[in-house]
N, C-alpha and C. Protein backbone atom coordinates (compact mmCIF):
# COMPACT_ATOMS: atom_id res chain seq x y z
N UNK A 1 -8.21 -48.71 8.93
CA UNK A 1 -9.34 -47.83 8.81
C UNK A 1 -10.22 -48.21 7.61
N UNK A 2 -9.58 -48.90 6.48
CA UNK A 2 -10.56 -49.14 5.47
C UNK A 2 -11.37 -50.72 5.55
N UNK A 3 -11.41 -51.23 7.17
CA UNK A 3 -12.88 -52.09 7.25
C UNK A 3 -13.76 -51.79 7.25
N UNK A 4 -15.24 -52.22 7.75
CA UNK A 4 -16.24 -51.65 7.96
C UNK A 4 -15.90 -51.20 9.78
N UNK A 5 -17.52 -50.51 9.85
CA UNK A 5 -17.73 -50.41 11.02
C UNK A 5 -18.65 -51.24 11.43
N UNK A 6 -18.17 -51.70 12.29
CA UNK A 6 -19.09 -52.40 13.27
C UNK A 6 -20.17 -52.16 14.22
N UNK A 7 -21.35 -52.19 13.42
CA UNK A 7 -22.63 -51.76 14.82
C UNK A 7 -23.41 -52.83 15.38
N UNK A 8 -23.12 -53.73 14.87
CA UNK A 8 -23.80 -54.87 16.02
C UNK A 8 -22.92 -56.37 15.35
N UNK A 9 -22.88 -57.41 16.26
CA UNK A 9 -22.39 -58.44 16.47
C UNK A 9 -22.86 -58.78 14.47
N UNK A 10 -24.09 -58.68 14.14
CA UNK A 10 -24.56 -59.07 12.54
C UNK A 10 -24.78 -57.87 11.70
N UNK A 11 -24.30 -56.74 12.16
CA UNK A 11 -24.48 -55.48 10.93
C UNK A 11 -23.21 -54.51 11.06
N UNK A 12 -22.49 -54.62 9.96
CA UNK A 12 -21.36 -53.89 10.16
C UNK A 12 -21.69 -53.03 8.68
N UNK A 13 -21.64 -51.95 8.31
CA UNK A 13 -21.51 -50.90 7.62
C UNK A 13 -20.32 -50.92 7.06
N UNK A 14 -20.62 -51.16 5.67
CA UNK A 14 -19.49 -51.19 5.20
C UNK A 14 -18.64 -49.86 4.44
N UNK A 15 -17.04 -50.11 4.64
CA UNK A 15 -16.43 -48.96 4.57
C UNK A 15 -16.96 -47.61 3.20
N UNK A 16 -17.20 -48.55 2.17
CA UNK A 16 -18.04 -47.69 0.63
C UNK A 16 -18.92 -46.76 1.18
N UNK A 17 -19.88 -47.28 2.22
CA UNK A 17 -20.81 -46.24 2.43
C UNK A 17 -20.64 -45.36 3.16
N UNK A 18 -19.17 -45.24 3.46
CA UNK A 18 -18.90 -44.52 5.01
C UNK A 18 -18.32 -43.01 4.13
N UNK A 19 -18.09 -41.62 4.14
CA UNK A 19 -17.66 -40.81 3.87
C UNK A 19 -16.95 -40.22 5.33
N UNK A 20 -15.57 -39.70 4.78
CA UNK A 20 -15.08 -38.88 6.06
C UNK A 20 -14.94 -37.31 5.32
N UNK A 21 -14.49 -36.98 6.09
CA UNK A 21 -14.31 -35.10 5.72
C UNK A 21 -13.64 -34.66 6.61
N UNK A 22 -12.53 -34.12 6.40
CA UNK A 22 -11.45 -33.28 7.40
C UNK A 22 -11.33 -31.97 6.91
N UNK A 23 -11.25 -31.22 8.08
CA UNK A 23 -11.05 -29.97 8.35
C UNK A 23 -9.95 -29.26 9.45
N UNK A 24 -9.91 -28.14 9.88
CA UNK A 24 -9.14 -27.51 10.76
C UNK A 24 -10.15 -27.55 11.95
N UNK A 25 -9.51 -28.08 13.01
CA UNK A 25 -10.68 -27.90 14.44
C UNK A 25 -10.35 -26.34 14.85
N UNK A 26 -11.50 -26.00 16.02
CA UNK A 26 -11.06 -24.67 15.99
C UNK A 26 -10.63 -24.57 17.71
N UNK A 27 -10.22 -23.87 18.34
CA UNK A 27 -9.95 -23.31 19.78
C UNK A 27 -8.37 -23.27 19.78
N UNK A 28 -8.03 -23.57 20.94
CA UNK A 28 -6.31 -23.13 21.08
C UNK A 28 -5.66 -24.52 20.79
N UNK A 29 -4.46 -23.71 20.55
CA UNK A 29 -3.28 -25.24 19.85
C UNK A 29 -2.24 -25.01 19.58
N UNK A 30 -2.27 -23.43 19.19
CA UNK A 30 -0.40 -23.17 18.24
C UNK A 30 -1.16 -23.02 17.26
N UNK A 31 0.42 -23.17 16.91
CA UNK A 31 0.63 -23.21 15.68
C UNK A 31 -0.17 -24.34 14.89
N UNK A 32 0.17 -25.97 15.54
CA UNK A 32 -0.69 -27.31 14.77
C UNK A 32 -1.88 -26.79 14.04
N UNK A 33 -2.71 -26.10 15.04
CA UNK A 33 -4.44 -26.08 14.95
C UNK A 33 -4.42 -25.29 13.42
N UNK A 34 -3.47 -24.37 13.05
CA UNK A 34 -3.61 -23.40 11.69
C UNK A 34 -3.39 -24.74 10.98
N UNK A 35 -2.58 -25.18 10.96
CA UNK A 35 -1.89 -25.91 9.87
C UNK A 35 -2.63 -27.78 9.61
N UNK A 36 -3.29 -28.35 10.80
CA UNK A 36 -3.60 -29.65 10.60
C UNK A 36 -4.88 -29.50 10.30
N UNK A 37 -5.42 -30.67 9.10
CA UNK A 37 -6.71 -30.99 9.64
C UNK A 37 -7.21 -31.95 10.54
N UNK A 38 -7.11 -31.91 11.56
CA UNK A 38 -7.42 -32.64 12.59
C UNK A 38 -8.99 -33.08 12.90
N UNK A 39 -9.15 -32.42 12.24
CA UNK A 39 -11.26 -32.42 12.80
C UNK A 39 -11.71 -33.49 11.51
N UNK A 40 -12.62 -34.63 12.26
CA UNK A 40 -13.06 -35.64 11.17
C UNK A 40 -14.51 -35.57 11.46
N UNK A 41 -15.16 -35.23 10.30
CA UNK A 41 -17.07 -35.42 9.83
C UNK A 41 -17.21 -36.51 9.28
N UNK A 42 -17.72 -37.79 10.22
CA UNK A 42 -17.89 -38.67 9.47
C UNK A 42 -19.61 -39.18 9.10
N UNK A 43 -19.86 -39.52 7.84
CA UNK A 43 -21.26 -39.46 7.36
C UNK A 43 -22.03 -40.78 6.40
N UNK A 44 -22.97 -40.96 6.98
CA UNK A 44 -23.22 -42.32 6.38
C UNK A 44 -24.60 -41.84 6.33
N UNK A 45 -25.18 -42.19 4.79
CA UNK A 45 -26.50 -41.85 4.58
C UNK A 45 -27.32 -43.35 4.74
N UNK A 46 -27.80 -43.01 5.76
CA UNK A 46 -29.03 -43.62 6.05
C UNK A 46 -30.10 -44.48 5.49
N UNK A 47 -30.51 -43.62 4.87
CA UNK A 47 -31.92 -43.56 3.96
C UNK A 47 -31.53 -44.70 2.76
N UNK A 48 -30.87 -44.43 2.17
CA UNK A 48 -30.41 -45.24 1.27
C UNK A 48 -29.34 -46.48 1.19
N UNK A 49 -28.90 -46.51 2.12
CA UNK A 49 -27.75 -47.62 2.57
C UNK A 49 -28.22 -49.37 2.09
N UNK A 50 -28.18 -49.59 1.38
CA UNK A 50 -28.64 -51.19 0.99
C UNK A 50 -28.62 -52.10 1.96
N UNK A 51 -27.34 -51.44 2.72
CA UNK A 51 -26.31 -52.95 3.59
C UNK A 51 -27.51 -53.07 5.22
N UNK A 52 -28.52 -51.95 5.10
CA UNK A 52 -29.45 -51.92 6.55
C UNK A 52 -30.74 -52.93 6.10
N UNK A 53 -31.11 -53.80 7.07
CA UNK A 53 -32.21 -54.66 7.04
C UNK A 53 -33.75 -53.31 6.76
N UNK A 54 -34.39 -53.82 6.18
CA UNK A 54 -35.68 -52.50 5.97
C UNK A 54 -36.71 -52.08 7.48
N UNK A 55 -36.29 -53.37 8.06
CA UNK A 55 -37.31 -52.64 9.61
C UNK A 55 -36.24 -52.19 10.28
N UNK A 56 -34.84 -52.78 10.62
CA UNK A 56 -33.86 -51.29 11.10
C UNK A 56 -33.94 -50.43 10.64
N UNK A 57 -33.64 -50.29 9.33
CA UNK A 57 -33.95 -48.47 8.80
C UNK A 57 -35.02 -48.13 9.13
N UNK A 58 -36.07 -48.82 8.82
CA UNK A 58 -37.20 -47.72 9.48
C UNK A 58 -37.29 -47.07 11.37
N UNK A 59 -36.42 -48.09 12.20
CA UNK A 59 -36.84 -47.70 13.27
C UNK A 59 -35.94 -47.10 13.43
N UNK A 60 -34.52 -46.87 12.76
CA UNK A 60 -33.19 -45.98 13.01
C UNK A 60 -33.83 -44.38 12.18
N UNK A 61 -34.55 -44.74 11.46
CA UNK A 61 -34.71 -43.21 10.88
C UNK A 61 -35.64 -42.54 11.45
N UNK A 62 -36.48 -43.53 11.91
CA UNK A 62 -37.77 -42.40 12.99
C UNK A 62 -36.67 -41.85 14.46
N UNK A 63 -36.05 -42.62 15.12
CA UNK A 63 -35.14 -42.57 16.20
C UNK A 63 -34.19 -41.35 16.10
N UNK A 64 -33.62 -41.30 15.01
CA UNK A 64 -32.72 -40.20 14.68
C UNK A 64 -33.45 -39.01 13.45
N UNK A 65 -34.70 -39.05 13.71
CA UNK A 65 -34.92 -38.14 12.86
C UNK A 65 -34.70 -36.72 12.64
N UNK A 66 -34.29 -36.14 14.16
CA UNK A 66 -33.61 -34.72 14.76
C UNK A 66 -32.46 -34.87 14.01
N UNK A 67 -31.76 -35.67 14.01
CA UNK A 67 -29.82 -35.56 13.57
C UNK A 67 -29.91 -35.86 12.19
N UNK A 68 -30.97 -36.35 11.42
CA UNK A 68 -30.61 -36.63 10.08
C UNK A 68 -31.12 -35.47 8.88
N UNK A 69 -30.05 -35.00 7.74
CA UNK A 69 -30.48 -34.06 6.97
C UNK A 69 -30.06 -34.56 5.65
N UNK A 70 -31.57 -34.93 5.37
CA UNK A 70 -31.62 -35.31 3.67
C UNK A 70 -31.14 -37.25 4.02
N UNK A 71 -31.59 -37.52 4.96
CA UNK A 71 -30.99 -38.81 5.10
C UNK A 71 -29.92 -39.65 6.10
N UNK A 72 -29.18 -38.06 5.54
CA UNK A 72 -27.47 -38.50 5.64
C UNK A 72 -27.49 -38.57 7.73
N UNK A 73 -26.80 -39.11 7.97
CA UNK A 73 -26.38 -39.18 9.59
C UNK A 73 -24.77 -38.66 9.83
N UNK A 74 -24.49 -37.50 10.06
CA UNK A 74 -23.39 -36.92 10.74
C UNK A 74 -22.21 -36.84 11.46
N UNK A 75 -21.59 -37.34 12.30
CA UNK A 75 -20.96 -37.25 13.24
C UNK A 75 -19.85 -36.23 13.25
N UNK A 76 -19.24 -35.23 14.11
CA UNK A 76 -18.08 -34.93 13.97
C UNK A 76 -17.24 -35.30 15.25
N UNK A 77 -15.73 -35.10 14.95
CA UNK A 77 -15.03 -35.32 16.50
C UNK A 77 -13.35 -34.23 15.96
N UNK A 78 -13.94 -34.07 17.27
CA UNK A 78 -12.45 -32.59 17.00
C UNK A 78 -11.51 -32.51 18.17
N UNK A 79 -11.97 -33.46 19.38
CA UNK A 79 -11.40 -33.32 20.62
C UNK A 79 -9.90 -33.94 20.96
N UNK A 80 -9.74 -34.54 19.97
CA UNK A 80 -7.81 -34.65 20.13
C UNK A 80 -7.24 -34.21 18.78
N UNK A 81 -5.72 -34.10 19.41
CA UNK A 81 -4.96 -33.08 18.37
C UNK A 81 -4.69 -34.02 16.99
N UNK A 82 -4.91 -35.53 17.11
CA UNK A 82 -4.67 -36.70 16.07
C UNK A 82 -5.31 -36.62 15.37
N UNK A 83 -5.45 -36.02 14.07
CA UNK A 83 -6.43 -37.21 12.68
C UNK A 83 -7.31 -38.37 13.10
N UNK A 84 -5.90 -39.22 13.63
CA UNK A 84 -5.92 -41.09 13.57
C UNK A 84 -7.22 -40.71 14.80
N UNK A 85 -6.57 -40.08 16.00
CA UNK A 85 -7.38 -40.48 17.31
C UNK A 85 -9.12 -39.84 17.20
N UNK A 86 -9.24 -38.72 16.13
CA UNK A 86 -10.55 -38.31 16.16
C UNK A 86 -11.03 -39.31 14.94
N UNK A 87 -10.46 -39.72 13.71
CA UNK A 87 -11.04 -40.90 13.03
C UNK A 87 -11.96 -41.55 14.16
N UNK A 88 -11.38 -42.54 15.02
CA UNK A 88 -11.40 -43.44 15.64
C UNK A 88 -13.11 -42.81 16.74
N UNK A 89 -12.47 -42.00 17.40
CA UNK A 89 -13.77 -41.10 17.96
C UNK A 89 -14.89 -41.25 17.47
N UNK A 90 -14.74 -40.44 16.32
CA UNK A 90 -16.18 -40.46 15.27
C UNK A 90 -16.66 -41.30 14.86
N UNK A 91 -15.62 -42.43 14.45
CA UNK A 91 -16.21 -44.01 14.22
C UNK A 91 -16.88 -44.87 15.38
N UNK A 92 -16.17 -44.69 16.64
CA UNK A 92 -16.97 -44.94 18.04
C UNK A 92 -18.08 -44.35 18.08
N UNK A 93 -18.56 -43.30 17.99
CA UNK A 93 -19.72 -42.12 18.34
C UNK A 93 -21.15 -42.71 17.28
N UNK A 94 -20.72 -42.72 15.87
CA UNK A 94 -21.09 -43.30 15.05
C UNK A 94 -21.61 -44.51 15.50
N UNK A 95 -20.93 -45.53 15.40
CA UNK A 95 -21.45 -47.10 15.82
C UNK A 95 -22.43 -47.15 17.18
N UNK A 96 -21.82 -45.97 18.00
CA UNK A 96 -23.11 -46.27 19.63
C UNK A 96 -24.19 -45.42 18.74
N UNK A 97 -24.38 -44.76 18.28
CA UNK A 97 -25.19 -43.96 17.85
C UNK A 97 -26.42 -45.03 16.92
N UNK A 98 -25.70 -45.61 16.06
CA UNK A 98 -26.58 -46.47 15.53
C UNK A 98 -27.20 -47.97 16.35
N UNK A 99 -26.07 -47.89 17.27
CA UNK A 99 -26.95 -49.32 17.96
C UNK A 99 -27.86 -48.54 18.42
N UNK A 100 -27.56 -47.61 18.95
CA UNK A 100 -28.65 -47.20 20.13
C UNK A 100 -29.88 -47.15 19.41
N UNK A 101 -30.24 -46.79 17.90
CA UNK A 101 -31.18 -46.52 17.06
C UNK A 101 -31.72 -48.22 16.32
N UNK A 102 -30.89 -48.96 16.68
CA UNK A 102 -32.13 -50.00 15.95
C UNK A 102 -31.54 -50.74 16.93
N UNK A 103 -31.79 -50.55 18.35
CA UNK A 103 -32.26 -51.32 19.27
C UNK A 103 -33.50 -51.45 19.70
N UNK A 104 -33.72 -52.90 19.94
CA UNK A 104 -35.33 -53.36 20.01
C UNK A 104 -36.03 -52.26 21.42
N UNK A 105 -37.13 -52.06 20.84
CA UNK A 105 -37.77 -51.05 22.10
C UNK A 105 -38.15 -52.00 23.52
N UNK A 106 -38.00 -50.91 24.37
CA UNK A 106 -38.15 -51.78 25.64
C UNK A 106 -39.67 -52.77 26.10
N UNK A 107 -39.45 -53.51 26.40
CA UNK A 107 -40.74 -54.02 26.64
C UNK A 107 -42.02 -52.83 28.03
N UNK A 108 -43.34 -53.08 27.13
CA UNK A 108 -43.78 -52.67 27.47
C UNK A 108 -44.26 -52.55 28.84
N UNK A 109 -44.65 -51.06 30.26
CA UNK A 109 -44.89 -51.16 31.29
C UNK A 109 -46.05 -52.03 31.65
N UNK A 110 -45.91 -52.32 32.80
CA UNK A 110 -46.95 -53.27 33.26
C UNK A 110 -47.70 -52.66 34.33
N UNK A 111 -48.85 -51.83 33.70
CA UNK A 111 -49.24 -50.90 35.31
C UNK A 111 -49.52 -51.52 36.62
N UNK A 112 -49.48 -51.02 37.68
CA UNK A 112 -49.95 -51.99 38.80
C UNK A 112 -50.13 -50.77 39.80
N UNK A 113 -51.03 -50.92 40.75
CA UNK A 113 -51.17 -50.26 42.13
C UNK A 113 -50.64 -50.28 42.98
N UNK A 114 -50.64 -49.40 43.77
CA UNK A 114 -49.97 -49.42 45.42
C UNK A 114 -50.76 -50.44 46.33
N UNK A 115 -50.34 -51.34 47.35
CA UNK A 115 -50.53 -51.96 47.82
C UNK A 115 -51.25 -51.32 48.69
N UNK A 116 -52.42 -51.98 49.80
CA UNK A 116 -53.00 -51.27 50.53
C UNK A 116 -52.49 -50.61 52.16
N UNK A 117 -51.45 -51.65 51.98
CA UNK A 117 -50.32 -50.96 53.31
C UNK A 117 -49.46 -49.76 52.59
N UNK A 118 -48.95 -49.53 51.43
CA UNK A 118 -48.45 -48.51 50.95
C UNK A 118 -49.47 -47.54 51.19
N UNK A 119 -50.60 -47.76 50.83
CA UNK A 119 -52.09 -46.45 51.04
C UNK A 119 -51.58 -46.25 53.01
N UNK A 120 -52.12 -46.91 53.12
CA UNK A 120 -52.10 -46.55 54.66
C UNK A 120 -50.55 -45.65 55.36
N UNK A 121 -49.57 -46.71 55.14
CA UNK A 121 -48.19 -45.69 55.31
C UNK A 121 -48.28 -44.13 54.94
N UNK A 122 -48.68 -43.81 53.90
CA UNK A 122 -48.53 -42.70 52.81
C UNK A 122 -49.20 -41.74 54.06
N UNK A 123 -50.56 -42.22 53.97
CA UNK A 123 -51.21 -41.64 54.99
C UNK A 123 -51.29 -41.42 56.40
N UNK A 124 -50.53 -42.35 56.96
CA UNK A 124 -50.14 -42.31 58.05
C UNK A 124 -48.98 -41.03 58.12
N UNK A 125 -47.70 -40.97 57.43
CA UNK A 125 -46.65 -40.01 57.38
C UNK A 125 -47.28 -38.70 56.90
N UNK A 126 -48.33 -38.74 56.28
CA UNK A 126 -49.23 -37.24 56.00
C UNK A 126 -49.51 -36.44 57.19
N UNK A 127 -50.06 -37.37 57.84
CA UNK A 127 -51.10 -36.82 58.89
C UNK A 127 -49.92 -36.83 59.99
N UNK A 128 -48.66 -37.27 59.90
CA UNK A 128 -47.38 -37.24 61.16
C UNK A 128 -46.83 -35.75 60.93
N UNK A 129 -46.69 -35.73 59.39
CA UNK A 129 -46.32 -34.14 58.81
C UNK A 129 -46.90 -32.65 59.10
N UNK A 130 -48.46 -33.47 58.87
CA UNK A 130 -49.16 -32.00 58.96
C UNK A 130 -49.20 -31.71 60.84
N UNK A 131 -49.26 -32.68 61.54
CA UNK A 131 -49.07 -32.55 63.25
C UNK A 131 -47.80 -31.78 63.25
N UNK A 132 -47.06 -32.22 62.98
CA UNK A 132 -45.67 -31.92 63.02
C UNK A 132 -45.02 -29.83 62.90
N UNK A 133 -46.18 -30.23 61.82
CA UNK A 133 -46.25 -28.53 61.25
C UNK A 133 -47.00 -27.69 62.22
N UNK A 134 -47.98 -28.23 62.35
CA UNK A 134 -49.27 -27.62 63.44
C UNK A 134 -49.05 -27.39 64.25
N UNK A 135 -47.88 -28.21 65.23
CA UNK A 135 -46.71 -27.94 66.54
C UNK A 135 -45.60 -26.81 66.53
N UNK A 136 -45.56 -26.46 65.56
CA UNK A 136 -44.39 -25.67 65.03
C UNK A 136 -45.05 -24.09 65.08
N UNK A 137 -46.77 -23.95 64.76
CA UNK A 137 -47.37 -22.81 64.69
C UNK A 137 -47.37 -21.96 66.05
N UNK A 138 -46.96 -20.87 65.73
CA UNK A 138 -46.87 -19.70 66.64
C UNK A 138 -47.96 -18.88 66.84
N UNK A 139 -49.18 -19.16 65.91
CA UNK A 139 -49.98 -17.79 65.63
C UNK A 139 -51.31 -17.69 66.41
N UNK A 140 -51.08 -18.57 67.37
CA UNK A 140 -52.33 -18.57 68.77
C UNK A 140 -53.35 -19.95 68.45
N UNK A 141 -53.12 -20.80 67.37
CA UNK A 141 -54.45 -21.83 67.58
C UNK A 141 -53.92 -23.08 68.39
């Protein structure tokens, strides 16, 4: 647990900047749930991180600007009864979280028109519809 994390094949976050935080998760369990801290907050500030190239941070901090407070980026994971197995969670959740944020934006649409047989089809099945309906009327026309 004390490597970095890995968010892309050339940027791994290293373990210094990583903070965890354990707590008690909450819902049913027994007895465990009083007594373990099982629940892991794991938090890596953003804003300030040296180890991020300066145009990733900028496009990871506009991207996540909803989830980030004061910088910092969040995660929690509480969904198994393990320490080890929600570590691991939150460190997964974490890493997709950041690729997903300084991944290159998609290339841009390329508008284009409907073909002139698409026009015609369209219109053709219009005018099959509205017959269709017009056959169906009961009300004397």
């Amino acid at each position: 647990m004390d490597d970095g994390l890995r968010v892309t094949d050339r940027w791994v976050v290293p373990a210094a900047e990583l903070r965890e935080r354990f707590s008690r998760s909450s819902g049913p369990g027994g007895q465990g749930v009083n007594t373990t801290d099982s629940r892991v907050e794991l938090s890596f500030d953003l804003g300030t991180s040296p180890g991020i190239p300066a145009s990733l941070r900028a496009r990871a901090l506009e991207r996540l600007a909803g989830r980030l407070v004061d910088g910092v980026l969040t995660v929690a994971a509480s969904e198994h009864r393990a320490q080890l197995a929600n570590r691991e969670a939150a460190r997964e959740r974490m890493a997709a979280l950041l690729r997903e944020a300084v991944a290159p934006p998609p290339p841009p649409r390329r508008p284009t028109r409907p073909s002139r047989g698409a026009k015609e089809r369209r219109l053709a099945e219009k005018k099959r519809q509205a017959q269709r309906k017009r056959d169906r009327r009961v009300d004397g026309d």
